[in-house]
PDB file of N, CA and C in Angstrom:
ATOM      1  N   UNK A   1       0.824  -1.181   0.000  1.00  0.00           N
ATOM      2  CA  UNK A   1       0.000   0.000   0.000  1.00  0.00           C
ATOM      3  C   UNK A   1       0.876   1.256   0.000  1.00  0.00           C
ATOM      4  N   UNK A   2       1.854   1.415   0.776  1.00  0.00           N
ATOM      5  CA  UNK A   2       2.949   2.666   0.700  1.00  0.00           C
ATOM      6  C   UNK A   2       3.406   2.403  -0.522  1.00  0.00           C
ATOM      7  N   UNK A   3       4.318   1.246  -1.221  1.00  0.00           N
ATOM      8  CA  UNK A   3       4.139   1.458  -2.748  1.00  0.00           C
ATOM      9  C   UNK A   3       2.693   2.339  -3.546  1.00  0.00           C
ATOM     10  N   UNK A   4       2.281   1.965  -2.930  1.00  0.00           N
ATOM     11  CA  UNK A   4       1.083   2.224  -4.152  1.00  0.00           C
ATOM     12  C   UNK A   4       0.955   3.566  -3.926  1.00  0.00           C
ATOM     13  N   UNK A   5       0.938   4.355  -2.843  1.00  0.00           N
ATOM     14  CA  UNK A   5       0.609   5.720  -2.586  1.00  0.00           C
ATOM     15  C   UNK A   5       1.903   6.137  -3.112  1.00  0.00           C
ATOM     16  N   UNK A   6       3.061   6.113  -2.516  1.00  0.00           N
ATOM     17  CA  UNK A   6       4.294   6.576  -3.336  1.00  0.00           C
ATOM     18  C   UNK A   6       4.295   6.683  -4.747  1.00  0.00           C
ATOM     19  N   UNK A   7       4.031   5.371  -5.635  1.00  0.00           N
ATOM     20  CA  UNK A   7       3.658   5.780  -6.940  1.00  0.00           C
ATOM     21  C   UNK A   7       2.842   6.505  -7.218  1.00  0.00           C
ATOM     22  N   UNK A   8       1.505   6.611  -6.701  1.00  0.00           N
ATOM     23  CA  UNK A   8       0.944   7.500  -6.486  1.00  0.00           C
ATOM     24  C   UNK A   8       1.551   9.242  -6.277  1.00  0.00           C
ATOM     25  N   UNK A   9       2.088   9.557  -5.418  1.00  0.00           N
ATOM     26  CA  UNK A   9       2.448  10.248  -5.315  1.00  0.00           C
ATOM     27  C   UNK A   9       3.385  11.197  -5.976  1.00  0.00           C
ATOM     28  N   UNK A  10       4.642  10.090  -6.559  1.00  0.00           N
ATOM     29  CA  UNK A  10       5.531  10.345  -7.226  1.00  0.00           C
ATOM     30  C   UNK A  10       4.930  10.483  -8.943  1.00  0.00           C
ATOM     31  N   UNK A  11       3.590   9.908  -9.455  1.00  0.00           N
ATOM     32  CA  UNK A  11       2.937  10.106 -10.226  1.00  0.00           C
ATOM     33  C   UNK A  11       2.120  11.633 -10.604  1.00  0.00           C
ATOM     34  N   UNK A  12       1.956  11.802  -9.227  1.00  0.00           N
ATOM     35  CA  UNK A  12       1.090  13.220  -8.929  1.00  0.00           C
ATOM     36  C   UNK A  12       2.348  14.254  -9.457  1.00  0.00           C
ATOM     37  N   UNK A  13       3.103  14.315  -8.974  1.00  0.00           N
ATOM     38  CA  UNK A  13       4.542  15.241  -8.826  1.00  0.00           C
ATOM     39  C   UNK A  13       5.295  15.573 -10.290  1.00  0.00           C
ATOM     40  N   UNK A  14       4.937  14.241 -10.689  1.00  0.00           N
ATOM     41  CA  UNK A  14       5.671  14.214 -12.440  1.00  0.00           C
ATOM     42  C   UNK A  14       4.592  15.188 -13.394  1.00  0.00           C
ATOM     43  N   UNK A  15       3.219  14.788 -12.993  1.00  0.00           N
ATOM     44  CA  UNK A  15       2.347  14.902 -13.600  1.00  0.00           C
ATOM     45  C   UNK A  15       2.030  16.810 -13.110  1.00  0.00           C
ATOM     46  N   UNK A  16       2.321  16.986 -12.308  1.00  0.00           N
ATOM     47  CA  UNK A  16       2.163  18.982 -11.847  1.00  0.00           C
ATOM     48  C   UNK A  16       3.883  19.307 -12.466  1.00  0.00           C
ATOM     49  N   UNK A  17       4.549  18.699 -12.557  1.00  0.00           N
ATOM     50  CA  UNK A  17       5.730  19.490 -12.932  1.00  0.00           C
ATOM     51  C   UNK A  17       5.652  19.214 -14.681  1.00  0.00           C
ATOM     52  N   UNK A  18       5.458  18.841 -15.045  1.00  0.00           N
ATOM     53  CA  UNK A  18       4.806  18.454 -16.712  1.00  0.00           C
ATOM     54  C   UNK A  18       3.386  20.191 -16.739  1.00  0.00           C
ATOM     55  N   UNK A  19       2.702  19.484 -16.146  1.00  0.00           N
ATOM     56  CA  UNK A  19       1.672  20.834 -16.180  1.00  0.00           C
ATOM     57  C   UNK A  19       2.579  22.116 -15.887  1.00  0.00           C
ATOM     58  N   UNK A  20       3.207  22.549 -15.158  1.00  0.00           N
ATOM     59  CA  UNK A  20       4.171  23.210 -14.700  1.00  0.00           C
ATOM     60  C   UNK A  20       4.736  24.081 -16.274  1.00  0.00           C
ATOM     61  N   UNK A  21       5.185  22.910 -16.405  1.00  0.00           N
ATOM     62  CA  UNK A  21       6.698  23.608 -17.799  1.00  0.00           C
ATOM     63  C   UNK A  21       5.589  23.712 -19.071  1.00  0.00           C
ATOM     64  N   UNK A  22       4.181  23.304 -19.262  1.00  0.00           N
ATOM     65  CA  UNK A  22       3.794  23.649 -20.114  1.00  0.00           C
ATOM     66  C   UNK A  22       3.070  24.967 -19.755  1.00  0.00           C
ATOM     67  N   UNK A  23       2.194  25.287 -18.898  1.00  0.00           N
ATOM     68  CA  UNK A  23       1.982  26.705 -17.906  1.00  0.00           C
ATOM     69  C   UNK A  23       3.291  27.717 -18.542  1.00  0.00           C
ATOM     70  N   UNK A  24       4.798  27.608 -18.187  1.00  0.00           N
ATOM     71  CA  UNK A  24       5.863  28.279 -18.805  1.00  0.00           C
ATOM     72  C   UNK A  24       5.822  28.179 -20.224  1.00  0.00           C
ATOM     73  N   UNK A  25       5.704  27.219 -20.859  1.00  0.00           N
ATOM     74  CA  UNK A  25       5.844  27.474 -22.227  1.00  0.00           C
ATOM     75  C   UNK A  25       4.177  28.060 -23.198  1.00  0.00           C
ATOM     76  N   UNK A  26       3.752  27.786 -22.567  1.00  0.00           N
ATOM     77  CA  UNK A  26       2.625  28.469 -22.853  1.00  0.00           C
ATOM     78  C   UNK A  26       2.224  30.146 -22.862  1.00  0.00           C
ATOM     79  N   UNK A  27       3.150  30.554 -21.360  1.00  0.00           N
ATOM     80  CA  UNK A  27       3.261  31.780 -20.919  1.00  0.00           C
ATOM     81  C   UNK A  27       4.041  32.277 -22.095  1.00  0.00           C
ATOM     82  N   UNK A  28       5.192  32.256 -22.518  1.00  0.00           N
ATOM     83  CA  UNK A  28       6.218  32.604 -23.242  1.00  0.00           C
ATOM     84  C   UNK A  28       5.247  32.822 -25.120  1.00  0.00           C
ATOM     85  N   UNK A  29       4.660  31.781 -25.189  1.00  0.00           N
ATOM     86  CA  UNK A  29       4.213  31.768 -26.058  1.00  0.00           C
ATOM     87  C   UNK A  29       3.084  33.098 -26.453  1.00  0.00           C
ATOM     88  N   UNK A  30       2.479  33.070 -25.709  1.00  0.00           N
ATOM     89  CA  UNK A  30       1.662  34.048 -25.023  1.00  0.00           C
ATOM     90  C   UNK A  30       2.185  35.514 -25.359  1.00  0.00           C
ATOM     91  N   UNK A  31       2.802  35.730 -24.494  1.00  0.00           N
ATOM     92  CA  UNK A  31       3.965  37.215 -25.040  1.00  0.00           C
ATOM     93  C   UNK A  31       4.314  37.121 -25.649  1.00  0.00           C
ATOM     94  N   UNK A  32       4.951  36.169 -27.003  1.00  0.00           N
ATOM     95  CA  UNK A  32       5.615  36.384 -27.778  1.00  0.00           C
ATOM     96  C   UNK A  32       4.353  36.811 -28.982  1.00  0.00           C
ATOM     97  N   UNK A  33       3.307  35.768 -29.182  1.00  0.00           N
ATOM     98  CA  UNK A  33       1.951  36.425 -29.769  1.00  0.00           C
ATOM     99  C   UNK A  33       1.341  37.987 -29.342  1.00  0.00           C
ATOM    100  N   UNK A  34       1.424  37.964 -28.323  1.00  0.00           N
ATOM    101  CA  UNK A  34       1.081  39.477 -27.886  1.00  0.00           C
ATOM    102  C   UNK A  34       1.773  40.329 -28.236  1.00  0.00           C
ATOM    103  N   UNK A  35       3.479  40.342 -28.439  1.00  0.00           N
ATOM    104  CA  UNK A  35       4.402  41.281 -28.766  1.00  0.00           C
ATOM    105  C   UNK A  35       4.246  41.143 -30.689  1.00  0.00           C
ATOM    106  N   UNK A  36       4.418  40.243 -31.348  1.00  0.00           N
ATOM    107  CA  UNK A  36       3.815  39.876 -32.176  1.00  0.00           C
ATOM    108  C   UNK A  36       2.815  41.072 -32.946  1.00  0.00           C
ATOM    109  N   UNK A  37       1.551  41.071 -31.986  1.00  0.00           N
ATOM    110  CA  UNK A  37       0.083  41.430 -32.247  1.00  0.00           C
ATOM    111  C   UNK A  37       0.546  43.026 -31.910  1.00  0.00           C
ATOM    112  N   UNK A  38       1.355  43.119 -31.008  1.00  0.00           N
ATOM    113  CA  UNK A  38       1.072  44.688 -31.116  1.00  0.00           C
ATOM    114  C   UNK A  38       2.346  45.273 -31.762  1.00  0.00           C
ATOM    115  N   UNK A  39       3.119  44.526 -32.966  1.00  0.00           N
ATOM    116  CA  UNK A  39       3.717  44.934 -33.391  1.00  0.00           C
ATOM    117  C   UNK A  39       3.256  45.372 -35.085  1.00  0.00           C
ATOM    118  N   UNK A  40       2.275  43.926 -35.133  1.00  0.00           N
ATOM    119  CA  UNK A  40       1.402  44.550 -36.299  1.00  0.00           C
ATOM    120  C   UNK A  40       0.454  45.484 -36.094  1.00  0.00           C
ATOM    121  N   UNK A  41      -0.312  46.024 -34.950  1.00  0.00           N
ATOM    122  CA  UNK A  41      -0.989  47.392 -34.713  1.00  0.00           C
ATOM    123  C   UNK A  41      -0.357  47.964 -35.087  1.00  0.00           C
ATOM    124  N   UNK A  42       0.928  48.384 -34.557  1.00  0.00           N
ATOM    125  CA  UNK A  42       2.036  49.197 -35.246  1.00  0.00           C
ATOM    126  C   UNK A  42       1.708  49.184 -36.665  1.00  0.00           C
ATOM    127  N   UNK A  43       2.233  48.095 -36.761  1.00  0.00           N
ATOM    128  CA  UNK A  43       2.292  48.389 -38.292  1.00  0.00           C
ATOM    129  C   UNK A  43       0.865  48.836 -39.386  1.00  0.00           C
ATOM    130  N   UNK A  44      -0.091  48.613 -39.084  1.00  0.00           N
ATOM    131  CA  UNK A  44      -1.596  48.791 -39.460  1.00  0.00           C
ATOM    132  C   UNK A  44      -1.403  50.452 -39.230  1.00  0.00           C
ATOM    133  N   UNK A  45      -1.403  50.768 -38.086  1.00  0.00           N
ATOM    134  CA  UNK A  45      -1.746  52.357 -37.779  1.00  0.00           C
ATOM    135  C   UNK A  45      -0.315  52.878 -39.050  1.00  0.00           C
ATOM    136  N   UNK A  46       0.878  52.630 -38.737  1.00  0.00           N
ATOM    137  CA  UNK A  46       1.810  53.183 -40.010  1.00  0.00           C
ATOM    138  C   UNK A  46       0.943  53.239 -41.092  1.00  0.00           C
ATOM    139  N   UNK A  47       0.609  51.756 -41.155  1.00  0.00           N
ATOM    140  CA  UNK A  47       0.344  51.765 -43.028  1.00  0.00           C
ATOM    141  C   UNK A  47      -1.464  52.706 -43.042  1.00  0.00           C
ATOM    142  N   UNK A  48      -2.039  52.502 -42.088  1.00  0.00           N
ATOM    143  CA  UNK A  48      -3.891  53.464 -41.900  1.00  0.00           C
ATOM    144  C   UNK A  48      -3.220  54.854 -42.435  1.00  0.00           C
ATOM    145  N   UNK A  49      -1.570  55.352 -41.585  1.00  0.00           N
ATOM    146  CA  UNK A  49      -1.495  57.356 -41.217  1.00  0.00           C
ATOM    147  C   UNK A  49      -1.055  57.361 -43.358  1.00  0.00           C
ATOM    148  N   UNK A  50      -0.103  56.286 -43.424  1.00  0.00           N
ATOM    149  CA  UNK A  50       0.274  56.826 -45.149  1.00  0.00           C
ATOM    150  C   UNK A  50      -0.598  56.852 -46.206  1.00  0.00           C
ATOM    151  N   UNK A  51      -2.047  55.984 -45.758  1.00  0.00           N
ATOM    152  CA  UNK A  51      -3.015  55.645 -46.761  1.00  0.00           C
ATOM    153  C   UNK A  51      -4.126  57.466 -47.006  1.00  0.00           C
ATOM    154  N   UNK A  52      -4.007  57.314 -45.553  1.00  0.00           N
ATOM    155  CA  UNK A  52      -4.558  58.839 -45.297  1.00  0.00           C
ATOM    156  C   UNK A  52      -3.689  60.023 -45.734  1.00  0.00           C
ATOM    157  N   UNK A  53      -2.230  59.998 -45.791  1.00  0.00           N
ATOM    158  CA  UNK A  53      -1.659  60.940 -46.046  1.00  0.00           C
ATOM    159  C   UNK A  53      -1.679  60.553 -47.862  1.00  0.00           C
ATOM    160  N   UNK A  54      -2.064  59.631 -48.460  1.00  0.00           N
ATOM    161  CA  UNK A  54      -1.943  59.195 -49.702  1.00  0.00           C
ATOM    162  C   UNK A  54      -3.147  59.810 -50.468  1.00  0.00           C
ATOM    163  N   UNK A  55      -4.452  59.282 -49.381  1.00  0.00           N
ATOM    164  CA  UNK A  55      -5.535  59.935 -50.051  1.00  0.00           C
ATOM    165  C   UNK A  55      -5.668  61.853 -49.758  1.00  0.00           C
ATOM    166  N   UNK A  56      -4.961  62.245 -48.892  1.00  0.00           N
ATOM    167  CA  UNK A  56      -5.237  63.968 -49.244  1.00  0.00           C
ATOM    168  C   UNK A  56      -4.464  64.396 -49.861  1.00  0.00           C
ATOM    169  N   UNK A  57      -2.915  63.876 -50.440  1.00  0.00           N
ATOM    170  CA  UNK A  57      -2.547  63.819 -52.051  1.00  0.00           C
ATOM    171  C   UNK A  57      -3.079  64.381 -52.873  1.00  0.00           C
ATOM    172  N   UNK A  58      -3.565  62.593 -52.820  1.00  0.00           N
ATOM    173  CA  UNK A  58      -4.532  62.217 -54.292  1.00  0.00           C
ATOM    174  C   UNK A  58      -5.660  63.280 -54.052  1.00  0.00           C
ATOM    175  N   UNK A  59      -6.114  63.756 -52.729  1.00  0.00           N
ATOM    176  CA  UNK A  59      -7.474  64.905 -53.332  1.00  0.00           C
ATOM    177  C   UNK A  59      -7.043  66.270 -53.714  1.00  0.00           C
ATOM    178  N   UNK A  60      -5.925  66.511 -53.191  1.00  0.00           N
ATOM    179  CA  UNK A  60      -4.874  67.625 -53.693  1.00  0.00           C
ATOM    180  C   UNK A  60      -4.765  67.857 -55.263  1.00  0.00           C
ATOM    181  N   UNK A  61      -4.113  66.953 -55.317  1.00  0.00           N
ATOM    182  CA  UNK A  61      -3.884  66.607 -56.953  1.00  0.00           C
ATOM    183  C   UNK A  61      -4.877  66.251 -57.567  1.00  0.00           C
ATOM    184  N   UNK A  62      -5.961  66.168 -57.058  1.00  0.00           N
ATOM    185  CA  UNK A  62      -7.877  65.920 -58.102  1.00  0.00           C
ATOM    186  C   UNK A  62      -8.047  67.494 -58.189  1.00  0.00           C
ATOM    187  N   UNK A  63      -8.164  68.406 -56.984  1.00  0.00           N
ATOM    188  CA  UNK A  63      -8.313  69.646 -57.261  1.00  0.00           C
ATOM    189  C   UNK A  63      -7.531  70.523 -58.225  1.00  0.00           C
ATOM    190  N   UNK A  64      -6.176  70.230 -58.172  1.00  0.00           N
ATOM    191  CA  UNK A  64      -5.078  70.945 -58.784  1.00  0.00           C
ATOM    192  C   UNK A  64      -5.022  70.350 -60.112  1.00  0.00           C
ATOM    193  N   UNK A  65      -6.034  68.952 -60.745  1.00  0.00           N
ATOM    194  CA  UNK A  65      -6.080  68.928 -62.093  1.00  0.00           C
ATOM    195  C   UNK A  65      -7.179  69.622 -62.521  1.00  0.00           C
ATOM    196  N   UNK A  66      -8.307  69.777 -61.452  1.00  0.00           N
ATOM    197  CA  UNK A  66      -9.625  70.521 -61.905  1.00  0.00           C
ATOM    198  C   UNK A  66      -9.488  71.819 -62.230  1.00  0.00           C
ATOM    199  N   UNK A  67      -8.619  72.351 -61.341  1.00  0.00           N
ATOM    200  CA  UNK A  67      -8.328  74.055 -61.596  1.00  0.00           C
ATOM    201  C   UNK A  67      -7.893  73.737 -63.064  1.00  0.00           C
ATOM    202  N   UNK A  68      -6.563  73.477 -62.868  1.00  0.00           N
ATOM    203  CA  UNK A  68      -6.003  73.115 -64.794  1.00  0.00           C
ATOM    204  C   UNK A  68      -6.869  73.119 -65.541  1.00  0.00           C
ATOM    205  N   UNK A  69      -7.454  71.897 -65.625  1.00  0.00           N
ATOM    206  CA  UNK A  69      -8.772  71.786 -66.649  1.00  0.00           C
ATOM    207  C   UNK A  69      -9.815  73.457 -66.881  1.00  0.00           C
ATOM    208  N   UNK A  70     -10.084  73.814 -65.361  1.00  0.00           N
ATOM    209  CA  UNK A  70     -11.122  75.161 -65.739  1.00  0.00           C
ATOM    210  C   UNK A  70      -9.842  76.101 -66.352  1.00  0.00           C
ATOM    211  N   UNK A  71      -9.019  76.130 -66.655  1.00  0.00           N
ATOM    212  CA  UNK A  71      -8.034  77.026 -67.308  1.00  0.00           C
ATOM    213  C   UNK A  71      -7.567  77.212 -68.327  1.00  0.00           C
ATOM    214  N   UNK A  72      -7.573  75.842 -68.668  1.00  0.00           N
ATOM    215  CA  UNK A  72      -7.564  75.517 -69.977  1.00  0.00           C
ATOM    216  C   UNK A  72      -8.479  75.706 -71.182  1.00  0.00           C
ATOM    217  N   UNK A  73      -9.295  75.098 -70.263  1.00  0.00           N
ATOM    218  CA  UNK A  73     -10.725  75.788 -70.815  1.00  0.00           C
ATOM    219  C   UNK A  73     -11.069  77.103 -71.119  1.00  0.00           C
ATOM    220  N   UNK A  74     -11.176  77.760 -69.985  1.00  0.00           N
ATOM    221  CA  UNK A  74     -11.039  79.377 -70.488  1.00  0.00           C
ATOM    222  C   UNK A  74     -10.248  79.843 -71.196  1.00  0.00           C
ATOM    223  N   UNK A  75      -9.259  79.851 -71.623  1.00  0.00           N
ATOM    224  CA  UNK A  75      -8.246  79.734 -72.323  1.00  0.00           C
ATOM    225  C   UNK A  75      -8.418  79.431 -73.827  1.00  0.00           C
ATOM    226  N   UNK A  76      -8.928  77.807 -74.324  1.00  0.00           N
ATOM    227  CA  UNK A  76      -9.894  77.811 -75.074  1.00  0.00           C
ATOM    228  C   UNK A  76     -10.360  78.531 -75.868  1.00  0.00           C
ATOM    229  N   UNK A  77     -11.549  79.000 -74.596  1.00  0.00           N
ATOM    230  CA  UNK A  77     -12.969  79.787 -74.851  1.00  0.00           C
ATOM    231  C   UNK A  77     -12.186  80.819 -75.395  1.00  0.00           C
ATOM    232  N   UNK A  78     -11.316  81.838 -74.708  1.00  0.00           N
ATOM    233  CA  UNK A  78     -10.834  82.466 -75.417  1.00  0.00           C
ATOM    234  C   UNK A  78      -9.998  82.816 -76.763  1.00  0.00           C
ATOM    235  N   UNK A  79      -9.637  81.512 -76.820  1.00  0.00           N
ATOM    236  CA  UNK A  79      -8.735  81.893 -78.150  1.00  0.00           C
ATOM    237  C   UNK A  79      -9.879  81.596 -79.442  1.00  0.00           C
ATOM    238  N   UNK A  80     -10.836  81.109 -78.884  1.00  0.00           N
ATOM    239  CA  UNK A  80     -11.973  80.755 -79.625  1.00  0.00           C
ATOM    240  C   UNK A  80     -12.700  82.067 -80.811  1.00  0.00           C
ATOM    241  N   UNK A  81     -12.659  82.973 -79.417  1.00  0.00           N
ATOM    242  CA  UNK A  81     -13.414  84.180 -79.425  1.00  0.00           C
ATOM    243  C   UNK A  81     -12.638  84.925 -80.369  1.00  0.00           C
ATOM    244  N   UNK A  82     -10.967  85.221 -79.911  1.00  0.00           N
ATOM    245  CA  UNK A  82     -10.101  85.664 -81.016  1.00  0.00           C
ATOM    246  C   UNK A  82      -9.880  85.316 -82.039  1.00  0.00           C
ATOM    247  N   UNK A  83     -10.143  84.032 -82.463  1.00  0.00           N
ATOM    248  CA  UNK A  83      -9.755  83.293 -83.829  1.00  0.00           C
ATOM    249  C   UNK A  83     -11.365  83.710 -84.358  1.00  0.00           C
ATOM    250  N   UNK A  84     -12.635  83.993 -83.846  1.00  0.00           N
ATOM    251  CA  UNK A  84     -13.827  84.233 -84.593  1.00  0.00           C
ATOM    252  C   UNK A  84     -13.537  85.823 -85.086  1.00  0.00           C
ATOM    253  N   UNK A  85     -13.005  86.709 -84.145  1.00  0.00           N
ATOM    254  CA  UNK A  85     -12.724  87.880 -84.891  1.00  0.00           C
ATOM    255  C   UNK A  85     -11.766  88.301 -85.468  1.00  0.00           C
ATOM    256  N   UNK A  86     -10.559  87.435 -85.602  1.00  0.00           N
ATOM    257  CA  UNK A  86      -9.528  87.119 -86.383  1.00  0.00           C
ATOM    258  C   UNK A  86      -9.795  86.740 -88.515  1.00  0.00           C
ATOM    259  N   UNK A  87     -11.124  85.691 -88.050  1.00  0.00           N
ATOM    260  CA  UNK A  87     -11.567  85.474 -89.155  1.00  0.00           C
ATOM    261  C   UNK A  87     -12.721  86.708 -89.901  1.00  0.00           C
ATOM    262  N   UNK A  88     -13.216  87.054 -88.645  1.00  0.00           N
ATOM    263  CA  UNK A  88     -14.039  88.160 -89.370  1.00  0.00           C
ATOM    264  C   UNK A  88     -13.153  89.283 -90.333  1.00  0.00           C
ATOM    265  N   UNK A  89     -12.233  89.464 -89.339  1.00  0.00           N
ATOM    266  CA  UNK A  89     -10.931  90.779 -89.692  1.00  0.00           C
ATOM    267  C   UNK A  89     -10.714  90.379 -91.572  1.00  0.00           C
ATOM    268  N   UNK A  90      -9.712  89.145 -91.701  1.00  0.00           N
ATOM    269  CA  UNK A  90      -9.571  88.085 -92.399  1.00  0.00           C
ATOM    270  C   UNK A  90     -10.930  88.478 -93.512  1.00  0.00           C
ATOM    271  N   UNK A  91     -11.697  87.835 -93.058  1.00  0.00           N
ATOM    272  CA  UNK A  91     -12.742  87.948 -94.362  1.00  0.00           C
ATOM    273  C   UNK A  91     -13.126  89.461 -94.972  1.00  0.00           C
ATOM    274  N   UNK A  92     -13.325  90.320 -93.797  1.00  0.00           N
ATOM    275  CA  UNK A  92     -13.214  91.308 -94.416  1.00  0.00           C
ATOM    276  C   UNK A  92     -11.853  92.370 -94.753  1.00  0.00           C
ATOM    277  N   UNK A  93     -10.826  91.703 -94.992  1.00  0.00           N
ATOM    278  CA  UNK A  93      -9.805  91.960 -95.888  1.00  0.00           C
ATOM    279  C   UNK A  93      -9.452  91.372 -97.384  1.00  0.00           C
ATOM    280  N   UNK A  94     -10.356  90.101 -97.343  1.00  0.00           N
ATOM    281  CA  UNK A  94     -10.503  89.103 -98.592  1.00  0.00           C
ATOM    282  C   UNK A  94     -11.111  90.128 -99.165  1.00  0.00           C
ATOM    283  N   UNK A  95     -12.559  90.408 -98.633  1.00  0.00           N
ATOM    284  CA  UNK A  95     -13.443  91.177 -99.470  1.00  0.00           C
ATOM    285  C   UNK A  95     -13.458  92.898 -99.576  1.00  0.00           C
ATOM    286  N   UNK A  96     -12.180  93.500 -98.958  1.00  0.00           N
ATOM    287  CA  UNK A  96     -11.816  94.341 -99.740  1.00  0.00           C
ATOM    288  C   UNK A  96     -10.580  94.844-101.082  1.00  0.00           C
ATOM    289  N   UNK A  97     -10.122  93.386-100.312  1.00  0.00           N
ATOM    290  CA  UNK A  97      -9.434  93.167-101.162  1.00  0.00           C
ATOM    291  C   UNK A  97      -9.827  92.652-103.053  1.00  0.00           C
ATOM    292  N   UNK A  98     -10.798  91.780-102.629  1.00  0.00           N
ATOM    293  CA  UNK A  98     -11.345  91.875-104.220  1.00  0.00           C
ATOM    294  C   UNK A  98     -12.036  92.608-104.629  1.00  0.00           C
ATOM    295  N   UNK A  99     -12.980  93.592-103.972  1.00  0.00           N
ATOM    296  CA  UNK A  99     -13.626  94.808-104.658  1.00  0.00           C
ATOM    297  C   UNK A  99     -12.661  95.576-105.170  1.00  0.00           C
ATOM    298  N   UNK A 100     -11.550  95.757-104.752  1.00  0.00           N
ATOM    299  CA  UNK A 100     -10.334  96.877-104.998  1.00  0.00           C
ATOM    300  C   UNK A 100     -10.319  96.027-106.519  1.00  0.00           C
ATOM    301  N   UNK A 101      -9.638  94.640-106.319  1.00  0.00           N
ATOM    302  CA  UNK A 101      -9.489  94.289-107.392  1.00  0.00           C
ATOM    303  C   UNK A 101     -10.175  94.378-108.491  1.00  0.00           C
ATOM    304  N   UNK A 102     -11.157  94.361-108.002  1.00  0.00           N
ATOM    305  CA  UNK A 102     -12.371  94.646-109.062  1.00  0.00           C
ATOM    306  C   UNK A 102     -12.879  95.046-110.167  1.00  0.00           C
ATOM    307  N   UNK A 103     -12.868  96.706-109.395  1.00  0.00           N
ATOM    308  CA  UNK A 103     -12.820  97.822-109.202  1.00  0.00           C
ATOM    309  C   UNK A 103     -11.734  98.457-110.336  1.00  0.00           C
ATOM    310  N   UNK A 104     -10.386  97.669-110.058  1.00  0.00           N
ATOM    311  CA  UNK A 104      -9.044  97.730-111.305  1.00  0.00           C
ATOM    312  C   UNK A 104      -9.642  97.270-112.363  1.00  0.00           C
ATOM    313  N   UNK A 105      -9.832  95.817-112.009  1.00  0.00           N
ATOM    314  CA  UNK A 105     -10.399  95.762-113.545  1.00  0.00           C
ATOM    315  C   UNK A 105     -11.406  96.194-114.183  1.00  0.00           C
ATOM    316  N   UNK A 106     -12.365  96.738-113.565  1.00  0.00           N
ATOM    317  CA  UNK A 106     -13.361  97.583-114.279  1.00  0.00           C
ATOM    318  C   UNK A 106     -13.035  99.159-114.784  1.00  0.00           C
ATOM    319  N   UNK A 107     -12.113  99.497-114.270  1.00  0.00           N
ATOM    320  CA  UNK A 107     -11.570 100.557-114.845  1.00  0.00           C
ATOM    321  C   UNK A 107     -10.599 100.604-115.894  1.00  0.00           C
ATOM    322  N   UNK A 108      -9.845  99.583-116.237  1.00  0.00           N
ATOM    323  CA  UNK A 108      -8.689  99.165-117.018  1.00  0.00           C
ATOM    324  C   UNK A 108      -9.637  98.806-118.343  1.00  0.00           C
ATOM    325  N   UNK A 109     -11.010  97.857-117.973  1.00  0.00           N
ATOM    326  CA  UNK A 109     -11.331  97.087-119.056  1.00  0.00           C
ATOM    327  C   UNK A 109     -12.053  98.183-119.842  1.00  0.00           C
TER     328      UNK A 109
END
């Protein structure tokens, strides 16, 4: 019977120091996942602040092509306006120009 409790006993002892070192390796494991986990927060919030600093950029540079564009445009519009009275000028230099001519030859002929 003292055999038997001794094994017993000495069974109990193996069996908490086994539980024991896995409790430690478990612990370790533990922090190392946790250090781990808040090293990728880290890294998430880095990569969240550049995505944000990426998108007011990119809305920077949406505005600063829109201005362009309205500038261009006006710009355009304007040379539009000059090339219509450019051509008017133009046509009516064609057409004094051939009455003059005309005009020669009706006097010559």
């Amino acid at each position: 019977m003292d055999r038997a409790i001794d094994f017993l006993l000495k069974s109990q002892a193996n069996l908490e120091a086994r539980i024991e070192q896995v409790n430690v390796n478990l612990s370790g494991r533990i922090e190392e996942t946790n250090r781990q986990l808040a090293e990728t927060n880290r890294q998430l919030a880095e990569t969240n602040r550049q995505l944000a600093e990426t998108n007011n950029l990119m809305g920077e540079h949406a505005r600063t092509q829109t201005e362009f564009i309205k500038i261009v445009t006006r710009t355009f519009e304007g040379q539009t306006e000059i090339n219509r009275r450019t051509d008017e000028r133009i046509n009516a230099l064609i057409s004094a120009v051939e009455r003059l001519n005309s005009e020669g030859r009706d006097g010559k002929a």
